[in-house]
Every structure is written in C-alpha cells, then in structure tokens.
N, C-alpha and C. Protein backbone atom coordinates (compact mmCIF):
# COMPACT_ATOMS: atom_id res chain seq x y z
N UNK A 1 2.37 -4.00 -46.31
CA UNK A 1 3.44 -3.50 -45.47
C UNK A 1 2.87 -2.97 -44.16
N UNK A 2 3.56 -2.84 -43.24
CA UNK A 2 2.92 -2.73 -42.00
C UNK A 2 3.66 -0.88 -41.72
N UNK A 3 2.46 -0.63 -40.72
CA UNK A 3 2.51 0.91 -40.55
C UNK A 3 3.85 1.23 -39.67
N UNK A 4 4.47 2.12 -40.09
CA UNK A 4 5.89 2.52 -39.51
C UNK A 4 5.62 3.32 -38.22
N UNK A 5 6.20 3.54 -36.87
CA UNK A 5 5.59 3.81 -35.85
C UNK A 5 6.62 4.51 -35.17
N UNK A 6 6.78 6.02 -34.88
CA UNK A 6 7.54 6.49 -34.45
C UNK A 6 8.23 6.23 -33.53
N UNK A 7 9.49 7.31 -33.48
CA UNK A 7 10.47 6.59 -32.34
C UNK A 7 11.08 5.61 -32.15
N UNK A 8 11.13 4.58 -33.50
CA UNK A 8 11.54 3.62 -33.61
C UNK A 8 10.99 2.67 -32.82
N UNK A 9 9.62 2.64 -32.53
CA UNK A 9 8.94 1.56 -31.53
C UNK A 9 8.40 0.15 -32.47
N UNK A 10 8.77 0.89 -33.76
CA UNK A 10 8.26 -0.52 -35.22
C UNK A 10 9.54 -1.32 -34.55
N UNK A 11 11.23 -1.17 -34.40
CA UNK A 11 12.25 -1.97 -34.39
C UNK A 11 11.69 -2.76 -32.62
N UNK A 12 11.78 -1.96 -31.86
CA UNK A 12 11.48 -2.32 -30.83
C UNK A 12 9.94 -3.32 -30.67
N UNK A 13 9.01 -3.22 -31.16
CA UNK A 13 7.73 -4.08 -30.87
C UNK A 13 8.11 -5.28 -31.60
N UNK A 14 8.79 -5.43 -32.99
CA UNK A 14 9.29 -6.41 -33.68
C UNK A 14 9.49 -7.80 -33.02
N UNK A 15 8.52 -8.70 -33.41
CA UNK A 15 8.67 -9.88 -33.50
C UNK A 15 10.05 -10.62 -33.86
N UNK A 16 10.86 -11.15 -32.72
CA UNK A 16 12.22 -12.00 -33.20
C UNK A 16 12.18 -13.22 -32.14
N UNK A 17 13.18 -14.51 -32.52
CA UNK A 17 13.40 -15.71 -31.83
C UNK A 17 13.05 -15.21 -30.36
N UNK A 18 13.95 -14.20 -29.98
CA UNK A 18 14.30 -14.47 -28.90
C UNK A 18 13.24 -13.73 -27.74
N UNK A 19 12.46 -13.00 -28.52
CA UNK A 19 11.59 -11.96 -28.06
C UNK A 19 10.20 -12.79 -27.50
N UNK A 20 9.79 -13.94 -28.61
CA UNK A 20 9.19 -15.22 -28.76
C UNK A 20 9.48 -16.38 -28.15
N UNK A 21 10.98 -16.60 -27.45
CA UNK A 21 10.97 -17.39 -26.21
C UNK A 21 10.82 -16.83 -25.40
N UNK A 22 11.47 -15.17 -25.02
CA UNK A 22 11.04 -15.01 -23.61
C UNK A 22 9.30 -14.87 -23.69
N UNK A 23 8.27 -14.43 -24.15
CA UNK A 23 7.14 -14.60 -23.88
C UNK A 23 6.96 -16.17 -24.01
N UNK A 24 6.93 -17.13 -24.27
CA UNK A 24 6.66 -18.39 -23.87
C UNK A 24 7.18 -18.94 -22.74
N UNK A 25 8.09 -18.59 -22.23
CA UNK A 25 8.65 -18.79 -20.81
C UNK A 25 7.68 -18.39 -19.82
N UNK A 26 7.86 -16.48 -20.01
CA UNK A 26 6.82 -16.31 -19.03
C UNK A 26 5.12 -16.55 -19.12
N UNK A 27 4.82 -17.18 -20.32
CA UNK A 27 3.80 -17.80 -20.26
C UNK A 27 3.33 -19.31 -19.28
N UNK A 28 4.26 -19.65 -19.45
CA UNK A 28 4.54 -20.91 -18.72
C UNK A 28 4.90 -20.88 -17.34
N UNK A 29 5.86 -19.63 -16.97
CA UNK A 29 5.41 -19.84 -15.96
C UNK A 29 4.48 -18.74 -15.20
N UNK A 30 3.40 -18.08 -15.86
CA UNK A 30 2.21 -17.60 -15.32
C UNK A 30 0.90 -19.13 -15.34
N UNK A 31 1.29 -19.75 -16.08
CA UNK A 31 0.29 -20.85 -16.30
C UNK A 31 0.63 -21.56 -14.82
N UNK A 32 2.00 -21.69 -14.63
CA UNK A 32 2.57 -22.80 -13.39
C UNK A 32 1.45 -21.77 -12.28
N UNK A 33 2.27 -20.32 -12.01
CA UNK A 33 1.14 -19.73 -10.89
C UNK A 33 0.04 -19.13 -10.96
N UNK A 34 -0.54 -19.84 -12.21
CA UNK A 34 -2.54 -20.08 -11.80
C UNK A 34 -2.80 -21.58 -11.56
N UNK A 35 -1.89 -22.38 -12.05
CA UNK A 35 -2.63 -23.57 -11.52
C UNK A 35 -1.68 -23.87 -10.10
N UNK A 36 -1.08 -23.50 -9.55
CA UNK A 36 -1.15 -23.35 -8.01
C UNK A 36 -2.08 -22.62 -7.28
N UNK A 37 -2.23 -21.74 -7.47
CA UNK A 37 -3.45 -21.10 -7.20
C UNK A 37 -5.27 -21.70 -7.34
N UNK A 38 -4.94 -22.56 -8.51
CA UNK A 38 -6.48 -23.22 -8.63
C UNK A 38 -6.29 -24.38 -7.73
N UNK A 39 -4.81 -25.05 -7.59
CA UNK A 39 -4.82 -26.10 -6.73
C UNK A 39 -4.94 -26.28 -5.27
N UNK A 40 -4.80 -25.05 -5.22
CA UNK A 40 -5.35 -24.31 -3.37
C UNK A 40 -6.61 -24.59 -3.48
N UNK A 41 -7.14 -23.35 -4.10
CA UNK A 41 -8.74 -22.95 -4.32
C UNK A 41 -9.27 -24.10 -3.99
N UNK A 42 -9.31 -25.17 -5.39
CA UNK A 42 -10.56 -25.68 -5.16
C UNK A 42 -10.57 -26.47 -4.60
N UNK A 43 -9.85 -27.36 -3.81
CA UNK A 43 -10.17 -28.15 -2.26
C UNK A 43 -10.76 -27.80 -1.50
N UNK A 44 -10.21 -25.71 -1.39
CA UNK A 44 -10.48 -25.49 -0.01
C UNK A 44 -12.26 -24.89 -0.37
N UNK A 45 -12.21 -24.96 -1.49
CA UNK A 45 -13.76 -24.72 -1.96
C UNK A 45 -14.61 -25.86 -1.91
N UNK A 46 -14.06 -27.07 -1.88
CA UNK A 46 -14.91 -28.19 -1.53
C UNK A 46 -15.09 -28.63 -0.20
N UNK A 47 -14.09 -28.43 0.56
CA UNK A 47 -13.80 -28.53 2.17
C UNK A 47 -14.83 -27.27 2.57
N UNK A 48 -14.61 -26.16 2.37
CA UNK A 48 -15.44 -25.08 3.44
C UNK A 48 -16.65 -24.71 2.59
N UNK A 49 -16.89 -24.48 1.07
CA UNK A 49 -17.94 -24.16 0.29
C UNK A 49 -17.15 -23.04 -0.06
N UNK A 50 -18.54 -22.02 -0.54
CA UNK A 50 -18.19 -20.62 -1.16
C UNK A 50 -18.10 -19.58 0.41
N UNK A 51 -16.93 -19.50 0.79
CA UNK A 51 -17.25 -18.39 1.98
C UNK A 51 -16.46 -17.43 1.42
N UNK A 52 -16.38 -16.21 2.69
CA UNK A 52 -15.38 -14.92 2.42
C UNK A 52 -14.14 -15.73 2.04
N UNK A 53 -13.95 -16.25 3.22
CA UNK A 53 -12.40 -16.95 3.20
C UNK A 53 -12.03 -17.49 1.99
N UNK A 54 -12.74 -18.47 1.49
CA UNK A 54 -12.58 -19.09 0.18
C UNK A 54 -12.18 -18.12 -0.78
N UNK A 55 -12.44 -16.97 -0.59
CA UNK A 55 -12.77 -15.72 -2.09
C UNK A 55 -11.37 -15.17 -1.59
N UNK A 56 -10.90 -14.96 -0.36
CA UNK A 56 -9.86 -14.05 -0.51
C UNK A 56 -8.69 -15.13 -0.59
N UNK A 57 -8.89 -16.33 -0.76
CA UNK A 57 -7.41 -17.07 -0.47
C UNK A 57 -6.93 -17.34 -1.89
N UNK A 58 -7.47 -16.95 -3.20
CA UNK A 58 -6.59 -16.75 -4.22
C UNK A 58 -5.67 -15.42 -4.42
N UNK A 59 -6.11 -14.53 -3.62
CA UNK A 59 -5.78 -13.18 -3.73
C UNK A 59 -4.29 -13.26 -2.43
N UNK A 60 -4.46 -14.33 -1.39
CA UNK A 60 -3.18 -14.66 -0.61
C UNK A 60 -2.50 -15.74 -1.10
N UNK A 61 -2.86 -16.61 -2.00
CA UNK A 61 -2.19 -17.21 -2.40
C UNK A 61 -0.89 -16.54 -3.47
N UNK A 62 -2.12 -15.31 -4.10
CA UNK A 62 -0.80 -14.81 -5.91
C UNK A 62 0.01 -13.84 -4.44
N UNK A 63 -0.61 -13.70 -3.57
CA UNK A 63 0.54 -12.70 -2.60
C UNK A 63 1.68 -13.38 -2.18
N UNK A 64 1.28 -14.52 -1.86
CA UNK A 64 2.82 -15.70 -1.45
C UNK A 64 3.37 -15.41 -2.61
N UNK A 65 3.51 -15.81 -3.69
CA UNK A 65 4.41 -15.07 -5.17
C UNK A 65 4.98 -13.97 -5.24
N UNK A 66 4.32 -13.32 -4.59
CA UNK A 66 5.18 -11.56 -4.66
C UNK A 66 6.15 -11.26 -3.43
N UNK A 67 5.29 -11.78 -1.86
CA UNK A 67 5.90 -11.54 -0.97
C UNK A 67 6.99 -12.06 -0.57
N UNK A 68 6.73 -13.42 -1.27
CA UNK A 68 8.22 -14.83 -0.78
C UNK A 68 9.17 -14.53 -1.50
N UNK A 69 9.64 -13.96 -2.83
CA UNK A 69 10.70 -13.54 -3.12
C UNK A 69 11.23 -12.24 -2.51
N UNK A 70 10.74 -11.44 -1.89
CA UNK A 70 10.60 -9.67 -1.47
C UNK A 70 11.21 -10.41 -0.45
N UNK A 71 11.05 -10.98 0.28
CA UNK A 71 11.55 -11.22 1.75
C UNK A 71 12.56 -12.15 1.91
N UNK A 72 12.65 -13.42 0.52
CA UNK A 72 13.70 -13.93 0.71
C UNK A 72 14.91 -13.21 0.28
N UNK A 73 14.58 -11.94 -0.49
CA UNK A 73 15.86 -11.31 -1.56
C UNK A 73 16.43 -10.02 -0.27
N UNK A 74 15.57 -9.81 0.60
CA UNK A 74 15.86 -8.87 1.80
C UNK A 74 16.69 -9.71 3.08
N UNK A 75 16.46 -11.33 2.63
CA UNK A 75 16.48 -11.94 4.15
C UNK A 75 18.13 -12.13 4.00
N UNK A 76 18.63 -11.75 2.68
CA UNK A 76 20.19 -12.34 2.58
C UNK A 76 20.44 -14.23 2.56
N UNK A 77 19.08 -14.57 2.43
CA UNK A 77 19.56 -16.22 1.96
C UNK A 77 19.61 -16.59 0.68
N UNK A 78 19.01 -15.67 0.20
CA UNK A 78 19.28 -15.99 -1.55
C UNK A 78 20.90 -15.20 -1.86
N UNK A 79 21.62 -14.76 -0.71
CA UNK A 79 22.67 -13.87 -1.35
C UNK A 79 23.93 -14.86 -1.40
N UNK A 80 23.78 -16.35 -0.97
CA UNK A 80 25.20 -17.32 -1.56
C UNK A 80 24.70 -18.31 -2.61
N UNK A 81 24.93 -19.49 -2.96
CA UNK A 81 24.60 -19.90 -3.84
C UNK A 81 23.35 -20.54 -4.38
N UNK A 82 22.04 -20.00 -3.76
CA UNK A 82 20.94 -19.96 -4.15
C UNK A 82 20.62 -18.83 -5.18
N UNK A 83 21.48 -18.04 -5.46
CA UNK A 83 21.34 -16.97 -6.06
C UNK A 83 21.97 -17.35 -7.28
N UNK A 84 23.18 -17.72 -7.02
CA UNK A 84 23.52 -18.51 -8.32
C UNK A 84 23.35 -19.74 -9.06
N UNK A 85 22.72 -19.91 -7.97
CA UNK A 85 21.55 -21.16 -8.46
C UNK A 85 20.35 -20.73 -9.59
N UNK A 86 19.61 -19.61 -8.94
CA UNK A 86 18.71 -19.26 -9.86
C UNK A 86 19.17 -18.45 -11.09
N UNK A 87 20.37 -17.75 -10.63
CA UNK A 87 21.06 -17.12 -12.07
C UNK A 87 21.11 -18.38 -13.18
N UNK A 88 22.13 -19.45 -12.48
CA UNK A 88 22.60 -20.45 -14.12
C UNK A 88 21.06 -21.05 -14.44
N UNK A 89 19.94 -21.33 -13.50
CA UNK A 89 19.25 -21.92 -14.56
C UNK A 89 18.48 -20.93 -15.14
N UNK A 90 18.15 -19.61 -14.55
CA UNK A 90 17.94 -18.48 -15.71
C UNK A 90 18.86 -18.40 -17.12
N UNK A 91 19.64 -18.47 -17.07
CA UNK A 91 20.86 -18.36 -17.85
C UNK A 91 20.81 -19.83 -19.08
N UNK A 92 20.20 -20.89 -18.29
CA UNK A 92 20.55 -22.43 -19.19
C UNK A 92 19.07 -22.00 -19.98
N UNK A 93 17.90 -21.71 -19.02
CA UNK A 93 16.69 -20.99 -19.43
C UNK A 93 16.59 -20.42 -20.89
N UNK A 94 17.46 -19.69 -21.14
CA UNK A 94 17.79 -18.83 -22.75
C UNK A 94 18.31 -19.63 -23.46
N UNK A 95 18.92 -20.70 -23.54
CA UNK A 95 19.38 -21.31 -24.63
C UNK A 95 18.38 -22.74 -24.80
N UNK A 96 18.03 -22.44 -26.38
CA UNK A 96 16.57 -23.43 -26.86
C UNK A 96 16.31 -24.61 -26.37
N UNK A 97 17.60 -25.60 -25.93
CA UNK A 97 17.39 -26.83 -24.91
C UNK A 97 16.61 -26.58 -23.54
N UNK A 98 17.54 -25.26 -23.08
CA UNK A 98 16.74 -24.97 -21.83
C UNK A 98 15.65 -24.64 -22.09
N UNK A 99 15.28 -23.01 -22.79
CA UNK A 99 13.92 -22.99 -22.95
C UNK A 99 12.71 -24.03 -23.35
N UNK A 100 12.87 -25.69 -23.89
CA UNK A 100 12.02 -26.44 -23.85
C UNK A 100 11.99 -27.30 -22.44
N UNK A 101 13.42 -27.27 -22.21
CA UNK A 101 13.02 -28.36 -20.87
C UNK A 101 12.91 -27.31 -19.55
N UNK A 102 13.07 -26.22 -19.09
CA UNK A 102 12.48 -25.61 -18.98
C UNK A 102 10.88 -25.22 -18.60
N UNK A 103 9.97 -24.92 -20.05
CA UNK A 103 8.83 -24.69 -20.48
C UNK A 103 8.32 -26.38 -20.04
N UNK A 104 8.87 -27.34 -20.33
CA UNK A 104 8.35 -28.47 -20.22
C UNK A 104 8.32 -29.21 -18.42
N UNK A 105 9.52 -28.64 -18.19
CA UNK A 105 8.98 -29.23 -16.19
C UNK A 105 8.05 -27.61 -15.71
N UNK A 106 8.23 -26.85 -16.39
CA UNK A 106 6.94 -25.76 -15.62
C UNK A 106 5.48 -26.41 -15.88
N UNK A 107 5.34 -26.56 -16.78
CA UNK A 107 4.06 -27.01 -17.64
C UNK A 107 3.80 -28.95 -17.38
N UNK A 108 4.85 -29.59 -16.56
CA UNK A 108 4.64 -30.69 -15.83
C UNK A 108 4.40 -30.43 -14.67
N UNK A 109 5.22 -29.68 -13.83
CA UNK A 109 4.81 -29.00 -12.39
C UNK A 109 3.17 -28.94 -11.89
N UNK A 110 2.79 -28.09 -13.72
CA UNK A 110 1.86 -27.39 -13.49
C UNK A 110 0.55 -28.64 -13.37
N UNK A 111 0.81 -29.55 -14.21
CA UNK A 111 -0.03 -30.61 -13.98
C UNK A 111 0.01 -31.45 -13.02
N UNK A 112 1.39 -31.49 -12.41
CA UNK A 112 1.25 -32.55 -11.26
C UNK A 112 0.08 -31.78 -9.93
N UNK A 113 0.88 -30.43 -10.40
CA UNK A 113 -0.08 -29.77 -8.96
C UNK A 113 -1.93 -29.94 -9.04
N UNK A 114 -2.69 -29.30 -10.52
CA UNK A 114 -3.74 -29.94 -10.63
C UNK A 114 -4.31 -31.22 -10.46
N UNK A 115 -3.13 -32.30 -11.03
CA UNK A 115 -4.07 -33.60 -10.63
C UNK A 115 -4.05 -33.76 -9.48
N UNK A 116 -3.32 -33.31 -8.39
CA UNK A 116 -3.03 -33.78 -7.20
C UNK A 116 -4.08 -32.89 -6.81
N UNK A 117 -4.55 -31.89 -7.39
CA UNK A 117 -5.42 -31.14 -6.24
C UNK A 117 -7.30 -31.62 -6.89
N UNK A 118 -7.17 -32.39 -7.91
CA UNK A 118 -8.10 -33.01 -8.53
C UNK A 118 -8.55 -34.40 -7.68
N UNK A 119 -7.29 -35.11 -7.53
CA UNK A 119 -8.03 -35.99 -6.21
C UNK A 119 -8.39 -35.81 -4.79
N UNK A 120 -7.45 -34.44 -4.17
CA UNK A 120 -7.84 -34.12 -3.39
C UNK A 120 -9.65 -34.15 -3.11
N UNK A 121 -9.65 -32.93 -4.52
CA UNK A 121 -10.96 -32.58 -4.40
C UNK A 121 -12.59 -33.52 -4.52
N UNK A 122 -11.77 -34.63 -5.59
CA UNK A 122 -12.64 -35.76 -5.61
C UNK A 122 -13.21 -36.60 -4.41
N UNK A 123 -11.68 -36.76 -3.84
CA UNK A 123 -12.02 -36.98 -1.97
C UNK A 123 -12.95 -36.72 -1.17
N UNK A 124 -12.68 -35.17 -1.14
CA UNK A 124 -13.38 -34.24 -0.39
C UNK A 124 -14.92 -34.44 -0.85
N UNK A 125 -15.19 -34.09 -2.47
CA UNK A 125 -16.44 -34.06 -2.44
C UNK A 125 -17.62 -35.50 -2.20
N UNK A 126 -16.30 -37.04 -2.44
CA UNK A 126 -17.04 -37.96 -2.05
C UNK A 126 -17.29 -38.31 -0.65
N UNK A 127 -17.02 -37.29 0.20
CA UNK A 127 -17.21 -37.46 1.76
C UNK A 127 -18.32 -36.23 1.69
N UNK A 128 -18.49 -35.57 0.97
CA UNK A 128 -19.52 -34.42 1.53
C UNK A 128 -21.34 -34.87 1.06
N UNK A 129 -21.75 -34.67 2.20
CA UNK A 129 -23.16 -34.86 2.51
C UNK A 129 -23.95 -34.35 1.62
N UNK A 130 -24.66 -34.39 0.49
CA UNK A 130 -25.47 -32.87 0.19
C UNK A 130 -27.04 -33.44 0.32
C-alpha cells in the first residue's frame, strides 16, 4: 500500500487518464521545442563553428517561445479568431482522438524540422574545408 500524504496531496498527486494525457501532450510538445531549437543550433554550428554566438542562440531561440506569445497576447491579434482558434484545438486536444492526432503532428513537426535541419547541416559540412 502506498504511504498516505497529508492534506490530501495522496488524491491530488494520483495517477488518472486524464492527468496522463495532459503530461504526454506537454511532453510532446516540449520535445517539438527542443528539436526546434536543435534545428537552429546545429547548422548554425556547422556554418560559424563553436563561437559565443553559437552558445547564446539556443538560449534566444527557447526566448522566441516565451516572448512571441507575451507580445502576441498584448498585441490584441490573438484577441479575434485566432484565439478561438487556439481555444477549439486546445479543446479537440482533450478528447483521446485529439490527444493522438495531436501528439502525433507535434511529434511529426518535430521530425520534419530535424531532418530538414539534418540536410541542411550535411550541406554545410560537405562544403566546409577542414
């Protein structure tokens, strides 16, 4: 039997369906924004090498993620039906069809963006001199 945990935080930490799609969602899509992030990187790591620049442009890249919604949700263009755009497919998101197709174009996204930044990089490194 598992240890009972005050405050009722045993009901609350509890493992259920739905508790178990939303962490696979946002798994999926933290997976989508690291491999955008690796799909920046490593071109621009084959194009320039290891510089400063190279090191701080994953750290501006996860900032485009934070800042581009902050500014679009201030700019009033998400306030007509882009907003309810992202509501219904949040919304189609929760129900198990959505949550696979869903989980499944994040986690395609996520590969189109790597391979594409895989030939990039193949490119790049078959033009570089060493």
């Amino acid at each position: 039997s598992a240890v009972e945990l005050p405050g009722g935080l045993s009901e609350l930490l509890a493992f259920s369906g739905e508790r178990v799609a939303g962490m696979a969602f946002a798994t999926a899509a933290c997976v989508l924004i690291g491999s955008a992030v690796a799909s920046v990187v490593t071109p621009a790591c084959f194009k320039f090498g290891q510089t400063k620049a190279t090191q701080l442009l994953p750290t501006v890249t996860v900032g485009l993620f934070v800042v581009a919604p902050m500014l679009l949700g201030n700019s009033g263009i998400l306030g007509g039906g882009a907003l309810g755009l992202v509501a219904g497919l949040l919304a189609f998101a929760e129900t198990p069809v959505g949550l696979a197709a869903s989980m499944a174009a994040l986690l395609a996204a996520s590969l189109l963006m790597l391979a594409a930044s895989a030939a990039v990089s193949l490119g790049l490194y078959g033009r570089r001199e060493l």
